[in-house]
PDB file of N, CA and C in Angstrom:
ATOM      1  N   UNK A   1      53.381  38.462 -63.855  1.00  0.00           N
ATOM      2  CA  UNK A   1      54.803  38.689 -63.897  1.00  0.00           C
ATOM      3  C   UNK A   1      55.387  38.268 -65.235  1.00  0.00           C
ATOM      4  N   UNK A   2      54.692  37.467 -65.936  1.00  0.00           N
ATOM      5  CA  UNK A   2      55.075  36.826 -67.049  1.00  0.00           C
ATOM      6  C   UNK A   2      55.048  38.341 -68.015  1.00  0.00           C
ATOM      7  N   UNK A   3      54.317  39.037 -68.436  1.00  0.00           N
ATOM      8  CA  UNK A   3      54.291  40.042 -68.953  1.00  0.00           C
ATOM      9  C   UNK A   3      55.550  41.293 -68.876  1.00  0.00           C
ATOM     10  N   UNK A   4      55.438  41.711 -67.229  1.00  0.00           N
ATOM     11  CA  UNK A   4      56.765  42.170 -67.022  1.00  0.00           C
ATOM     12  C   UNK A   4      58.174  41.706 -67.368  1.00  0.00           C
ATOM     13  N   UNK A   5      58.271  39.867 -67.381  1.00  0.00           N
ATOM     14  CA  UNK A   5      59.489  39.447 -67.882  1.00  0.00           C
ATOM     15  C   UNK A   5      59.522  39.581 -69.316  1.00  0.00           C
ATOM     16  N   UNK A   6      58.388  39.922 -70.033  1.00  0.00           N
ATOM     17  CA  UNK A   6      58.889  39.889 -71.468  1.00  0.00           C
ATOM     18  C   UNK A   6      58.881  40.961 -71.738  1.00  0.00           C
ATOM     19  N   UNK A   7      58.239  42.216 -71.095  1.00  0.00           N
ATOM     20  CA  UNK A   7      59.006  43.600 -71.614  1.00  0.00           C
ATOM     21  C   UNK A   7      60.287  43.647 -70.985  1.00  0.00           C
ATOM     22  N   UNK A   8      60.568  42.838 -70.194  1.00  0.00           N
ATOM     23  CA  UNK A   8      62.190  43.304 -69.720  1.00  0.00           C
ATOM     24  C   UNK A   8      63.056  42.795 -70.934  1.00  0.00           C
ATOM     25  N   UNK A   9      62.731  41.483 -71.255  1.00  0.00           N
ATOM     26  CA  UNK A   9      63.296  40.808 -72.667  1.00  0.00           C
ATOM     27  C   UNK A   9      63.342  41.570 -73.525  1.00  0.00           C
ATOM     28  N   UNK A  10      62.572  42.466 -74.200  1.00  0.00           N
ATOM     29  CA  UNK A  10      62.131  42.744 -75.753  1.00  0.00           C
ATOM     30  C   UNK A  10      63.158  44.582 -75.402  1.00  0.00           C
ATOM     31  N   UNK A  11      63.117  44.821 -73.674  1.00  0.00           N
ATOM     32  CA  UNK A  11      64.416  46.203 -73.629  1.00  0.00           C
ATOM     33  C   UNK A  11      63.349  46.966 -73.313  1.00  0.00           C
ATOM     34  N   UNK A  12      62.047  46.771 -73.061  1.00  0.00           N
ATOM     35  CA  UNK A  12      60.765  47.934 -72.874  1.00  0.00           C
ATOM     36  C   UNK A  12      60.924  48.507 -71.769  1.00  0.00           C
ATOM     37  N   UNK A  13      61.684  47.357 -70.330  1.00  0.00           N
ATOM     38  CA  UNK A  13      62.053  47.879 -68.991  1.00  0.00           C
ATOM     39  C   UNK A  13      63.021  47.540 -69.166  1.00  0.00           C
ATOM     40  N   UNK A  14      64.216  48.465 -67.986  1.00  0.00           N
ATOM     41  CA  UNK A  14      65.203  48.167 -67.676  1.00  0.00           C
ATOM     42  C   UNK A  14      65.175  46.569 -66.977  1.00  0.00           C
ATOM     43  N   UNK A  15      66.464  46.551 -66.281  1.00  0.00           N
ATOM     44  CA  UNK A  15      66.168  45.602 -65.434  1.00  0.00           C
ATOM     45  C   UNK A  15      66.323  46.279 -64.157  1.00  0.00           C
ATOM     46  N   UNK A  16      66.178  47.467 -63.249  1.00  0.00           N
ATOM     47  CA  UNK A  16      66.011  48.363 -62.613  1.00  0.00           C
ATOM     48  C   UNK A  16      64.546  48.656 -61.981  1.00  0.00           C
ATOM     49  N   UNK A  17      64.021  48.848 -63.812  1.00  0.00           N
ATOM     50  CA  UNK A  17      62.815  49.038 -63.800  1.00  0.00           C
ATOM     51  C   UNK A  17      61.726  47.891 -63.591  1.00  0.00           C
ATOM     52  N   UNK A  18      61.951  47.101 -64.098  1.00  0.00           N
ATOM     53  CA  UNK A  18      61.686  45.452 -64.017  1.00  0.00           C
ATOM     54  C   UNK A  18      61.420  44.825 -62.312  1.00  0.00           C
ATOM     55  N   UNK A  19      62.571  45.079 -61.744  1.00  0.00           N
ATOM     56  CA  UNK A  19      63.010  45.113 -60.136  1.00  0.00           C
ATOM     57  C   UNK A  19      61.954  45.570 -59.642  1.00  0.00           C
ATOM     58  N   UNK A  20      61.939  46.825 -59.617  1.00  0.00           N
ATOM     59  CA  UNK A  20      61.118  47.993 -58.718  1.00  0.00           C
ATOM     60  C   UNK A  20      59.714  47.711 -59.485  1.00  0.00           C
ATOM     61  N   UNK A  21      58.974  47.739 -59.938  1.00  0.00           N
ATOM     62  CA  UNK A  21      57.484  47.484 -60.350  1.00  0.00           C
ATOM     63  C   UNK A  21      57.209  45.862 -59.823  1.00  0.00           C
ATOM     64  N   UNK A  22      57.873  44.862 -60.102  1.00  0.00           N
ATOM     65  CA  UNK A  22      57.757  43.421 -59.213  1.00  0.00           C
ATOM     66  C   UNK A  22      57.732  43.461 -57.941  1.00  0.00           C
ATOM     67  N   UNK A  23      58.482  44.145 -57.535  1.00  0.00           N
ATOM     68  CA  UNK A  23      58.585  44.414 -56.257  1.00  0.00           C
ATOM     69  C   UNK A  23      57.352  44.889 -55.725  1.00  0.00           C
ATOM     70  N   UNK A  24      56.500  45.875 -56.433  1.00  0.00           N
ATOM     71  CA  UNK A  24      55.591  47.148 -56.203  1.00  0.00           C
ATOM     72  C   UNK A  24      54.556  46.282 -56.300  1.00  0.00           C
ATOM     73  N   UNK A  25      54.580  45.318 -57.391  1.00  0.00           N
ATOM     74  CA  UNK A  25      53.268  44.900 -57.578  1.00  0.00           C
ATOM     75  C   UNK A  25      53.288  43.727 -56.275  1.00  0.00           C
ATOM     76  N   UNK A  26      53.843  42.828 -55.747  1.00  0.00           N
ATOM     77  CA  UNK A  26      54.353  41.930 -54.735  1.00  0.00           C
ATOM     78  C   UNK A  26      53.951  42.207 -53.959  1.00  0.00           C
ATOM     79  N   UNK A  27      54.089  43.513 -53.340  1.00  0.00           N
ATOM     80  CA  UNK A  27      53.795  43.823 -51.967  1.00  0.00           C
ATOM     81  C   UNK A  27      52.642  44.888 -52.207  1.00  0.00           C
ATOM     82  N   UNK A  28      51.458  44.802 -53.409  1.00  0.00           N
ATOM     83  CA  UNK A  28      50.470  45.959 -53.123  1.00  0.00           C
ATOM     84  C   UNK A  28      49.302  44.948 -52.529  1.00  0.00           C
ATOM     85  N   UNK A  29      48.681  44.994 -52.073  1.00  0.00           N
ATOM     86  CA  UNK A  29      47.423  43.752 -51.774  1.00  0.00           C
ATOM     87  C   UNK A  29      46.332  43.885 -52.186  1.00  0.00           C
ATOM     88  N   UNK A  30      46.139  44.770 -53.251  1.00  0.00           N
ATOM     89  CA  UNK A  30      44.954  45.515 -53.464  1.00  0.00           C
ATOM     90  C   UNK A  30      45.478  45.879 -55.602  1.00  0.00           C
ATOM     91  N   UNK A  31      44.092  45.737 -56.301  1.00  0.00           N
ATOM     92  CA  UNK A  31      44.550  46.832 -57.391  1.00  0.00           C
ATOM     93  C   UNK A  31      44.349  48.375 -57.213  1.00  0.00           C
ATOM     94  N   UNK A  32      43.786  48.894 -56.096  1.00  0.00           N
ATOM     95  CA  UNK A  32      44.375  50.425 -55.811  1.00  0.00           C
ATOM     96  C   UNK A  32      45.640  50.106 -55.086  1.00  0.00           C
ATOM     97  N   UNK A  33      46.070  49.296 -54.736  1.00  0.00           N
ATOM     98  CA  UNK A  33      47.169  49.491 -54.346  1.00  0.00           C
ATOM     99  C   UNK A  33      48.466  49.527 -55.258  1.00  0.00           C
ATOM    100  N   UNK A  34      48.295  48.861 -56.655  1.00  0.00           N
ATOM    101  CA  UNK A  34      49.281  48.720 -57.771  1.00  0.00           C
ATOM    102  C   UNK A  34      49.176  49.746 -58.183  1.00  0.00           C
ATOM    103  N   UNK A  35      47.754  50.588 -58.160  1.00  0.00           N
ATOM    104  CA  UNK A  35      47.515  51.825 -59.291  1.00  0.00           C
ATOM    105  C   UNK A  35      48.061  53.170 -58.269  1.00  0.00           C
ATOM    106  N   UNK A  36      48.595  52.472 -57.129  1.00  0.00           N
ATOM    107  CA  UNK A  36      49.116  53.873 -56.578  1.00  0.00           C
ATOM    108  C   UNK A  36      50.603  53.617 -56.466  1.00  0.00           C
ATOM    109  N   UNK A  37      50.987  52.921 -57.422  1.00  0.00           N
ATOM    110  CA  UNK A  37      52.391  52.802 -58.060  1.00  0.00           C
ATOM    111  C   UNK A  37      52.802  54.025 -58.641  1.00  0.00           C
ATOM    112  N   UNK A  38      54.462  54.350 -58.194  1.00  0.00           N
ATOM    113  CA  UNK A  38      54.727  55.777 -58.126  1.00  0.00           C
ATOM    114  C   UNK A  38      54.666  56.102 -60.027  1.00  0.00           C
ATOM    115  N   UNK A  39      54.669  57.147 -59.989  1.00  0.00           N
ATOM    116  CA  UNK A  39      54.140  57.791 -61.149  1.00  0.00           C
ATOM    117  C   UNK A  39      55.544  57.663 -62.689  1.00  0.00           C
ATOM    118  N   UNK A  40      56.105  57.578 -61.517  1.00  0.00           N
ATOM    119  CA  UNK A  40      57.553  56.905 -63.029  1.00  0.00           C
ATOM    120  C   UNK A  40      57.519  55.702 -63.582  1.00  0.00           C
ATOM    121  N   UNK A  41      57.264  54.967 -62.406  1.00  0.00           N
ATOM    122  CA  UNK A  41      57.367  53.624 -62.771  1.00  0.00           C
ATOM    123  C   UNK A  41      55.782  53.172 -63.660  1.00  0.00           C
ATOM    124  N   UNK A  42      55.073  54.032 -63.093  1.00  0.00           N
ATOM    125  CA  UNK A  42      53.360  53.507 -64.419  1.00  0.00           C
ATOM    126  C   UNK A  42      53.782  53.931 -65.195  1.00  0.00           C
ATOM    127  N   UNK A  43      54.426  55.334 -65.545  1.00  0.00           N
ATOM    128  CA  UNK A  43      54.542  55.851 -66.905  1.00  0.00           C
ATOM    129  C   UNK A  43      55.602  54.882 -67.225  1.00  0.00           C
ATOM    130  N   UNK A  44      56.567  54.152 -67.277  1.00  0.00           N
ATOM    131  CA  UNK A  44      57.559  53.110 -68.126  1.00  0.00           C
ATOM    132  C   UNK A  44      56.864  51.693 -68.285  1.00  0.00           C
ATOM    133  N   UNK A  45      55.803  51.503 -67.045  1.00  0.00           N
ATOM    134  CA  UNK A  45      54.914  50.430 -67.566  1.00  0.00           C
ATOM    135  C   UNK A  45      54.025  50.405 -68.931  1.00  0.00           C
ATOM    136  N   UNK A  46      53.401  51.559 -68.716  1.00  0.00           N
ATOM    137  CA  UNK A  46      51.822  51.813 -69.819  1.00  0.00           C
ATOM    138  C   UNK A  46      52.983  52.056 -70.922  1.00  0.00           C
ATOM    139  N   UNK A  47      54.259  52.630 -70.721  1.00  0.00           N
ATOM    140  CA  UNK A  47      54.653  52.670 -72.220  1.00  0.00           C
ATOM    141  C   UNK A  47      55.047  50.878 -72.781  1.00  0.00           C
ATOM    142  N   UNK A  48      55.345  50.799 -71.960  1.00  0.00           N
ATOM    143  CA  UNK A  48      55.857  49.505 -72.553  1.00  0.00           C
ATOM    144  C   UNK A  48      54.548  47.689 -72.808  1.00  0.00           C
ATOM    145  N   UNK A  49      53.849  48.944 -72.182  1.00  0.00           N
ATOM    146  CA  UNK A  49      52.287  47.860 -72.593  1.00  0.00           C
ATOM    147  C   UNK A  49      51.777  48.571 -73.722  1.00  0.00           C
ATOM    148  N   UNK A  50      52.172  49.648 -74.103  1.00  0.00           N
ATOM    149  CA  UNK A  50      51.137  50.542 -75.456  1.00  0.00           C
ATOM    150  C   UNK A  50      52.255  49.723 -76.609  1.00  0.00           C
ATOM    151  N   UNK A  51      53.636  49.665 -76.270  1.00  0.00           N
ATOM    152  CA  UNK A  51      54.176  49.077 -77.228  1.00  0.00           C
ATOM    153  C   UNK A  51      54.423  47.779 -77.585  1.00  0.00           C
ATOM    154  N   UNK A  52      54.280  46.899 -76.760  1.00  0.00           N
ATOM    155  CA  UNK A  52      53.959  45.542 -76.468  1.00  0.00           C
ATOM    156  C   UNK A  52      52.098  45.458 -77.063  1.00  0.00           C
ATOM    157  N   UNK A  53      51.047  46.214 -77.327  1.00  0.00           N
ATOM    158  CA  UNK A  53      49.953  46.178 -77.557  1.00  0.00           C
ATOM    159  C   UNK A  53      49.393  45.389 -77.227  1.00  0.00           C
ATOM    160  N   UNK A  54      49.816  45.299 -75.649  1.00  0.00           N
ATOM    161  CA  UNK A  54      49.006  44.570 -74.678  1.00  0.00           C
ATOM    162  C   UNK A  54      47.760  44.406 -74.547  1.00  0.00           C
ATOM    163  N   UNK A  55      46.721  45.632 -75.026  1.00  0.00           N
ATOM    164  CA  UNK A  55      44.984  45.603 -75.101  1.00  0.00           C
ATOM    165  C   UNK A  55      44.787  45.275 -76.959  1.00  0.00           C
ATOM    166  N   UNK A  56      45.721  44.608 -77.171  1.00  0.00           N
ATOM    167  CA  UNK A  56      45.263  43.951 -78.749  1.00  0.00           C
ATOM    168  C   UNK A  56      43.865  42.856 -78.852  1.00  0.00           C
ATOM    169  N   UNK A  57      44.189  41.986 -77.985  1.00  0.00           N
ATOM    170  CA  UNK A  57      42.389  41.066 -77.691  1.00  0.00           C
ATOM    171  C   UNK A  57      41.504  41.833 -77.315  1.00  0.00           C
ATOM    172  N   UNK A  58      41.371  43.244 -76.831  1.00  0.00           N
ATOM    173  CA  UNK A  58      39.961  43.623 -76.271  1.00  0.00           C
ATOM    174  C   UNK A  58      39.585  44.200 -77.273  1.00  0.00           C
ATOM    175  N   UNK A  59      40.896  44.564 -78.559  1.00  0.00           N
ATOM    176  CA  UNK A  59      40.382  45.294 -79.762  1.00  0.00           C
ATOM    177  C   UNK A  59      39.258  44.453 -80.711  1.00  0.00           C
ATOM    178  N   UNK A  60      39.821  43.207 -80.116  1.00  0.00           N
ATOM    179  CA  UNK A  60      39.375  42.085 -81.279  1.00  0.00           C
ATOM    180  C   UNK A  60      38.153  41.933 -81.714  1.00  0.00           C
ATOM    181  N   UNK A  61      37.220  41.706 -82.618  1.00  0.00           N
ATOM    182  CA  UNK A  61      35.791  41.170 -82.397  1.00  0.00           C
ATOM    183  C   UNK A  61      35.873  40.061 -81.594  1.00  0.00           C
ATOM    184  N   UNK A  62      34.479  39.423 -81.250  1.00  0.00           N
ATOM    185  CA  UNK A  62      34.271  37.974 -80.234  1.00  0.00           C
ATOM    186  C   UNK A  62      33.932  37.212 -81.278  1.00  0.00           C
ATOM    187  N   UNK A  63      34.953  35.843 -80.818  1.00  0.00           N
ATOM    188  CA  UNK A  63      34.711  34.708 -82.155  1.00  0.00           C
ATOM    189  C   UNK A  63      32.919  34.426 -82.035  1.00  0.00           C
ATOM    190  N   UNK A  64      32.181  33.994 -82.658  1.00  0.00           N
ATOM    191  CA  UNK A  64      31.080  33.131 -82.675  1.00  0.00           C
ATOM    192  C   UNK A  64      31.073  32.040 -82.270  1.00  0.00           C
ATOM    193  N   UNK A  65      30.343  31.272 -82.011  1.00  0.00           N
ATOM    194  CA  UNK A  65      30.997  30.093 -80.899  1.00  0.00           C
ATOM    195  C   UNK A  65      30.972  28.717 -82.585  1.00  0.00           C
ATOM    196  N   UNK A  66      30.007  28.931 -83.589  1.00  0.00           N
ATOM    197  CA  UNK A  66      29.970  28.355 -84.438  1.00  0.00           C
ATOM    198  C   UNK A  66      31.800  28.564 -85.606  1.00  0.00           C
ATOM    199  N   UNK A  67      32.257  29.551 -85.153  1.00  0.00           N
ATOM    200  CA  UNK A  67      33.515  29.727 -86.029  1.00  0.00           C
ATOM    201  C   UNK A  67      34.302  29.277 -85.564  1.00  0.00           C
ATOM    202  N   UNK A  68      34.575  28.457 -83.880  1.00  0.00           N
ATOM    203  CA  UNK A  68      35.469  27.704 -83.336  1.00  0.00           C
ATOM    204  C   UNK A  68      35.308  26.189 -84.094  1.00  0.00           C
ATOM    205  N   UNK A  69      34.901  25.985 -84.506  1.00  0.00           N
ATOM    206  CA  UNK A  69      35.168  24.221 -85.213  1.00  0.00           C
ATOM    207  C   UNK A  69      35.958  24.382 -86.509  1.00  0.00           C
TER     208      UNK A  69
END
């Protein structure tokens, strides 16, 4: 939810939109159940995760465990 509150912050969701996907995700019990989130509301999500560049760490290389010190 933390994610959803900061695209609502940054204007990516309404607060409408914000509402109704919390809501959606709240009561799905399942991740097929989120991914059968109605088709407006994914499309204002994925936009606002493509612009938020939410999959930026999976782009990343993996540190070396020797480059953490």
């Amino acid at each position: 939810m933390q994610t959803l509150d900061e695209m609502r912050d940054r204007c990516l969701l309404t607060p409408q939109q914000h509402a109704e996907i919390g809501a959606w995700v709240s009561q799905a019990r399942t991740p097929e159940g989120i991914l059968a989130m109605p088709e407006a509301l994914w499309r204002s999500l994925e936009l606002a995760s493509v612009l938020m560049d939410v999959d930026a760490d999976l782009r990343r290389e993996p540190v070396g465990l020797g480059e953490l010190d």
